[in-house]
PDB file of N, CA and C in Angstrom:
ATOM      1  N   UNK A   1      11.944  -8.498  18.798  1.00  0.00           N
ATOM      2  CA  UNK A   1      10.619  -9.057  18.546  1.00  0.00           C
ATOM      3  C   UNK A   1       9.808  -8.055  17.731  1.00  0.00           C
ATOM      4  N   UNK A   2       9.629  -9.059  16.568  1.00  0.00           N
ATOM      5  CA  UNK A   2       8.453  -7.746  15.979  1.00  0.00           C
ATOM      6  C   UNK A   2       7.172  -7.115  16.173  1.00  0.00           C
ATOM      7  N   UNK A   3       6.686  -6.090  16.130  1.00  0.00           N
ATOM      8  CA  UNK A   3       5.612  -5.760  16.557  1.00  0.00           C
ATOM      9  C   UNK A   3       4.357  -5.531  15.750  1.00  0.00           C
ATOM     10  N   UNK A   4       3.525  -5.749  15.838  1.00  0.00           N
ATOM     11  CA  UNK A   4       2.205  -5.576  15.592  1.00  0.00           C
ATOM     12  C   UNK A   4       2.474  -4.309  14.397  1.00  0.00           C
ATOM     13  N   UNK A   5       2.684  -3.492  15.171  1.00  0.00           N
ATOM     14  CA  UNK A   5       2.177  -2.103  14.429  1.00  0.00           C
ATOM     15  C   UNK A   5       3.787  -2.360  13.026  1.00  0.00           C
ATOM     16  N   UNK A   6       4.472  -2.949  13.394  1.00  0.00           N
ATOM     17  CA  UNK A   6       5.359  -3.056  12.380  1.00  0.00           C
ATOM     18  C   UNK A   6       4.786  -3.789  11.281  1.00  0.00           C
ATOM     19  N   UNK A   7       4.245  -4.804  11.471  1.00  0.00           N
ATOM     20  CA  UNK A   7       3.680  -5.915  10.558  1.00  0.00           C
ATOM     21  C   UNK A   7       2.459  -5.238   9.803  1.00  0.00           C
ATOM     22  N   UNK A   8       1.864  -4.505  10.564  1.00  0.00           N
ATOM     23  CA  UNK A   8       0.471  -3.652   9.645  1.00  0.00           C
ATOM     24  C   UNK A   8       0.905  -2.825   8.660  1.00  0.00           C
ATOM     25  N   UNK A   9       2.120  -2.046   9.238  1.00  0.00           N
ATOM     26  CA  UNK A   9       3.091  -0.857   7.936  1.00  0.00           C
ATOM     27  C   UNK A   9       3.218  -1.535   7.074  1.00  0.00           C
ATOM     28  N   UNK A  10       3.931  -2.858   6.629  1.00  0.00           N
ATOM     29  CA  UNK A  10       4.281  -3.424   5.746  1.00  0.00           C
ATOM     30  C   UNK A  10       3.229  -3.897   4.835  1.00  0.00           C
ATOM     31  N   UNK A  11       1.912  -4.367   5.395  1.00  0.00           N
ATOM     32  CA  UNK A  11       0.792  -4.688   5.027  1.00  0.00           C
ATOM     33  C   UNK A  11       0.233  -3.654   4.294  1.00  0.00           C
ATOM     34  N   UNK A  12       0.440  -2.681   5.222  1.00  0.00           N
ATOM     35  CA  UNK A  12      -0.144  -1.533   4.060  1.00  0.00           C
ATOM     36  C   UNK A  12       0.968  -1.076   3.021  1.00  0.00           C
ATOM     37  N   UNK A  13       2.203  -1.177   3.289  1.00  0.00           N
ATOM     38  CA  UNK A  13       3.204  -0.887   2.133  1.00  0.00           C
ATOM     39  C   UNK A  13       2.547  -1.753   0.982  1.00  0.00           C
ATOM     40  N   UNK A  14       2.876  -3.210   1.448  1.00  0.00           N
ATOM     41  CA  UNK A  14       2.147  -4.247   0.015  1.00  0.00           C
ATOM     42  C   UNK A  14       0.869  -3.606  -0.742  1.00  0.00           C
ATOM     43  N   UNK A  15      -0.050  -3.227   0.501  1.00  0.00           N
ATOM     44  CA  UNK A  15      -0.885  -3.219  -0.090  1.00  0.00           C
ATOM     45  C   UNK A  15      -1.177  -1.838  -1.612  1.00  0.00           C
ATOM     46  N   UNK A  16      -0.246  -1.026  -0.880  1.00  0.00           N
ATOM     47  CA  UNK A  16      -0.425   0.435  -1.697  1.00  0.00           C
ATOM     48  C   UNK A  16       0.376   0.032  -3.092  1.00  0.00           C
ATOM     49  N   UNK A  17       1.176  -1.430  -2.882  1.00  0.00           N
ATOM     50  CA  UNK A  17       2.248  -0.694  -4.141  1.00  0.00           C
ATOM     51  C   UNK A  17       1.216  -2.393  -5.020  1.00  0.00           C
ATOM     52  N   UNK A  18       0.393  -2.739  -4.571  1.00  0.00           N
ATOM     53  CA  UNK A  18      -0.436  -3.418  -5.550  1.00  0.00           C
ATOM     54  C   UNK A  18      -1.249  -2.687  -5.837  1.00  0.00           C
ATOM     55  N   UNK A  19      -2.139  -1.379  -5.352  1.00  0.00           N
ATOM     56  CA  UNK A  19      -2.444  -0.571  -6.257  1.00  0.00           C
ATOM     57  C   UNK A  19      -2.222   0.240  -7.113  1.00  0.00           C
ATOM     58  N   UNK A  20      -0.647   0.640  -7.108  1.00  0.00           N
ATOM     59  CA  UNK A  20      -0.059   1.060  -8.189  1.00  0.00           C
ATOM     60  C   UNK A  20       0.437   0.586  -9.185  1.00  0.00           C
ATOM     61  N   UNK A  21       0.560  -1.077  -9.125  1.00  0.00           N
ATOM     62  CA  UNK A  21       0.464  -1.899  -9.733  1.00  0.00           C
ATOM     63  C   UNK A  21      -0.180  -2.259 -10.722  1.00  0.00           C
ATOM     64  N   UNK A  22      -1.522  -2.064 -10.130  1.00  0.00           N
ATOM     65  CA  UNK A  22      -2.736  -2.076 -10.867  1.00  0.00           C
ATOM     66  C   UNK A  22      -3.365  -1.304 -11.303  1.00  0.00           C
ATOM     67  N   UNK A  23      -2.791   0.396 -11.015  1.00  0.00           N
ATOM     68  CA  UNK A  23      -3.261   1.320 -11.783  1.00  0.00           C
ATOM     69  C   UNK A  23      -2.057   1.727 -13.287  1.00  0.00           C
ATOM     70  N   UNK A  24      -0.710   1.016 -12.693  1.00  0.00           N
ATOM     71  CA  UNK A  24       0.198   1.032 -13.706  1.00  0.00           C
ATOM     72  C   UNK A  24      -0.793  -0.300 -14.894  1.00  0.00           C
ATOM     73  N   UNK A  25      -0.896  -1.121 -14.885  1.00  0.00           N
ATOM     74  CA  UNK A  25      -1.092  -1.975 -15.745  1.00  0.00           C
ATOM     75  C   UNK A  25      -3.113  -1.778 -16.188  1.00  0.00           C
ATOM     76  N   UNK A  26      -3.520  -0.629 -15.675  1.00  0.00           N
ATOM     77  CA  UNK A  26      -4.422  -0.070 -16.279  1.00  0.00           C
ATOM     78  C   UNK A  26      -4.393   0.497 -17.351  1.00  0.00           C
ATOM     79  N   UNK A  27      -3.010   1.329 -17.364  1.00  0.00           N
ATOM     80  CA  UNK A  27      -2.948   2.376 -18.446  1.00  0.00           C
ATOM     81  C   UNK A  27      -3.134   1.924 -19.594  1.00  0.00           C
ATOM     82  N   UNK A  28      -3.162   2.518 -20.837  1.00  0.00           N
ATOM     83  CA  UNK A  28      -3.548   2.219 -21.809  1.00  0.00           C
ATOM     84  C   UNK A  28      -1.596   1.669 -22.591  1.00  0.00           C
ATOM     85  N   UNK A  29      -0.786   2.318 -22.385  1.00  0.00           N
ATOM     86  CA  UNK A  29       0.921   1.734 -22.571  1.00  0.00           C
ATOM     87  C   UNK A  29       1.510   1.431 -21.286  1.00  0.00           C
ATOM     88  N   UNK A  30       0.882   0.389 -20.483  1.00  0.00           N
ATOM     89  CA  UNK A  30       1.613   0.232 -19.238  1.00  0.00           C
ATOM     90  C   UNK A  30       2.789   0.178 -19.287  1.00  0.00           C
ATOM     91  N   UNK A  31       3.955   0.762 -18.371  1.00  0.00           N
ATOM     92  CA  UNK A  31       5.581   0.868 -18.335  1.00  0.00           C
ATOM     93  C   UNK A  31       6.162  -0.446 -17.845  1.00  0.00           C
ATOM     94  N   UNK A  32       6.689  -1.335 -18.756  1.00  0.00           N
ATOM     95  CA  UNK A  32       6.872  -2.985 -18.165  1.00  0.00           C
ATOM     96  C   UNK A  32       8.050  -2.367 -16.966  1.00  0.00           C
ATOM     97  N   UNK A  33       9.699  -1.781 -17.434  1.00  0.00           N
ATOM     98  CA  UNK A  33      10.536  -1.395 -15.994  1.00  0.00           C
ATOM     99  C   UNK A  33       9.534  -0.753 -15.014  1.00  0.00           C
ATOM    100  N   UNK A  34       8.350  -0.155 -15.391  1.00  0.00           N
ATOM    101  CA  UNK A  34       7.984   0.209 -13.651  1.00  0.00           C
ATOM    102  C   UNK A  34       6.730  -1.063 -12.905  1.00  0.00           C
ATOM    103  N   UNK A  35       6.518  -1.527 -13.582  1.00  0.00           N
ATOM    104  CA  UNK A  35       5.929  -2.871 -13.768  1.00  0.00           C
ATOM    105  C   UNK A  35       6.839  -3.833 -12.941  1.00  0.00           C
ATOM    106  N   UNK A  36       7.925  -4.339 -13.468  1.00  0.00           N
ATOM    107  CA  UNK A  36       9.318  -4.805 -12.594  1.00  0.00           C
ATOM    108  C   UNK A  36       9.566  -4.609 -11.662  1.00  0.00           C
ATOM    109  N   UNK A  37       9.735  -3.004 -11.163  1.00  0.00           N
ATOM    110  CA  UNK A  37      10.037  -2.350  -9.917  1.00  0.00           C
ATOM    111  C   UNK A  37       9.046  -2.767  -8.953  1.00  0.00           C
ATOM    112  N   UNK A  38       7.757  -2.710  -9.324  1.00  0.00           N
ATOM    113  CA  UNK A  38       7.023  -2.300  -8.258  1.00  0.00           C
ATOM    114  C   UNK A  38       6.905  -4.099  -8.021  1.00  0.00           C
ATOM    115  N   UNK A  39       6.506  -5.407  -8.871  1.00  0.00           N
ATOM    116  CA  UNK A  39       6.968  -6.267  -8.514  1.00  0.00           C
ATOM    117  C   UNK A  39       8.223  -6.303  -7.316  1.00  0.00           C
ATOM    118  N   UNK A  40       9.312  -6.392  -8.023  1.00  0.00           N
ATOM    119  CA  UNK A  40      10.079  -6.284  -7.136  1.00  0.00           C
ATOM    120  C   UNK A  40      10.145  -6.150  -5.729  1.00  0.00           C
ATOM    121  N   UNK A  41       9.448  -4.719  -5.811  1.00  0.00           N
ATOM    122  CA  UNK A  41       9.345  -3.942  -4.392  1.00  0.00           C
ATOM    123  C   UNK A  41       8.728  -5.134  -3.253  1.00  0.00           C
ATOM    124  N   UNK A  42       7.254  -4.903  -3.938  1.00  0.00           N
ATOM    125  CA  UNK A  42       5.876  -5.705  -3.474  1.00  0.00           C
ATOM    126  C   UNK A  42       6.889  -7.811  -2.534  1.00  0.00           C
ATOM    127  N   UNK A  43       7.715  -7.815  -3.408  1.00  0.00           N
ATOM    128  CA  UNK A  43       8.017  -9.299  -3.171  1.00  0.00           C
ATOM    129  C   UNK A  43       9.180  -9.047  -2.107  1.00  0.00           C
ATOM    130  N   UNK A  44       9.596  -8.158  -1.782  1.00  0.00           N
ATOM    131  CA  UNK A  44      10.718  -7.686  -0.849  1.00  0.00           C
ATOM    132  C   UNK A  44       9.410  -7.403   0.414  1.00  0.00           C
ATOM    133  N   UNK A  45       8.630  -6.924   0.356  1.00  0.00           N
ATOM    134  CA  UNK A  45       7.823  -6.301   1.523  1.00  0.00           C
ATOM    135  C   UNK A  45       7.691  -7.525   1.851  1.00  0.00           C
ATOM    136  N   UNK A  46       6.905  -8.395   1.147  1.00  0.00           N
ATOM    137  CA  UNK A  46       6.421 -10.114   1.166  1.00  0.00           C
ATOM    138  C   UNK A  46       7.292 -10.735   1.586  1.00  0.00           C
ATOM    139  N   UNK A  47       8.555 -11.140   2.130  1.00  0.00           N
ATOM    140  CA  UNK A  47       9.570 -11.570   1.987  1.00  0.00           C
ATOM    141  C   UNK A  47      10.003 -10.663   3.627  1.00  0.00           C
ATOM    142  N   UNK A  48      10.020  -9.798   4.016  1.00  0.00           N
ATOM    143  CA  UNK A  48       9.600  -8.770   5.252  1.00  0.00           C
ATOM    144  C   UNK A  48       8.784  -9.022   5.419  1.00  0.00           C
ATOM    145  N   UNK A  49       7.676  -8.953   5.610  1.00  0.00           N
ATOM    146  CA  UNK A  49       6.479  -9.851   6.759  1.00  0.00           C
ATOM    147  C   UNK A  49       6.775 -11.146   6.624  1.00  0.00           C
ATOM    148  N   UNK A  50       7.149 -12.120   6.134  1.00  0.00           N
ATOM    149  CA  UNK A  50       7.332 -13.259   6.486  1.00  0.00           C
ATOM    150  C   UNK A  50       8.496 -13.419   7.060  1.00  0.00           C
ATOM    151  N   UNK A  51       9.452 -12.784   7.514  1.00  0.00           N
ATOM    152  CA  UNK A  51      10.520 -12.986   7.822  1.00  0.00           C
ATOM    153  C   UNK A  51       9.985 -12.302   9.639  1.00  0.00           C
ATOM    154  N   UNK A  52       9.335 -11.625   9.814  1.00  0.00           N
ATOM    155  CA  UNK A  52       9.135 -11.068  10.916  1.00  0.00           C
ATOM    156  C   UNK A  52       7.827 -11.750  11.810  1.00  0.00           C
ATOM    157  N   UNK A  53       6.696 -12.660  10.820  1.00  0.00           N
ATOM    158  CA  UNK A  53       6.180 -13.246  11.499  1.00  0.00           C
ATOM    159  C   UNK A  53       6.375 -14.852  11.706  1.00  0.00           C
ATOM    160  N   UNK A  54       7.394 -15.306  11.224  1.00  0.00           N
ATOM    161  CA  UNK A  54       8.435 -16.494  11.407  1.00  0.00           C
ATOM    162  C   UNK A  54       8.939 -16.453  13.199  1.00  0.00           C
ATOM    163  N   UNK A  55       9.421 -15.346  13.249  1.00  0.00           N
ATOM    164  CA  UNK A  55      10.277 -15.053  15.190  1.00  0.00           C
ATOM    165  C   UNK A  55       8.855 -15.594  15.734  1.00  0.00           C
TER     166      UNK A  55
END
């Protein structure tokens, strides 16, 4: 059973790697592969909390 404090980590994982997200696509030559990645990442975390608040 998942827990609380598990579901907040992830929340804050999402949340940190949409600010790097958004400080990547600040830059003035944003990096599209790290652009990708951090997508990526962000939709795997997303994809982990929903899978844990589904049980």
């Amino acid at each position: 059973m998942p827990t609380t404090h598990n579901i907040d980590d992830l929340k804050a994982k999402h949340a940190d790697l949409e600010h790097e997200l958004e400080a990547e696509n600040s830059r003035p030559h944003p990096d599209d592969q790290r652009i990708a990645d951090l997508k990526r990442k962000k939709l795997k975390v997303k994809d982990e909390i929903a899978e844990m608040t589904r049980h």
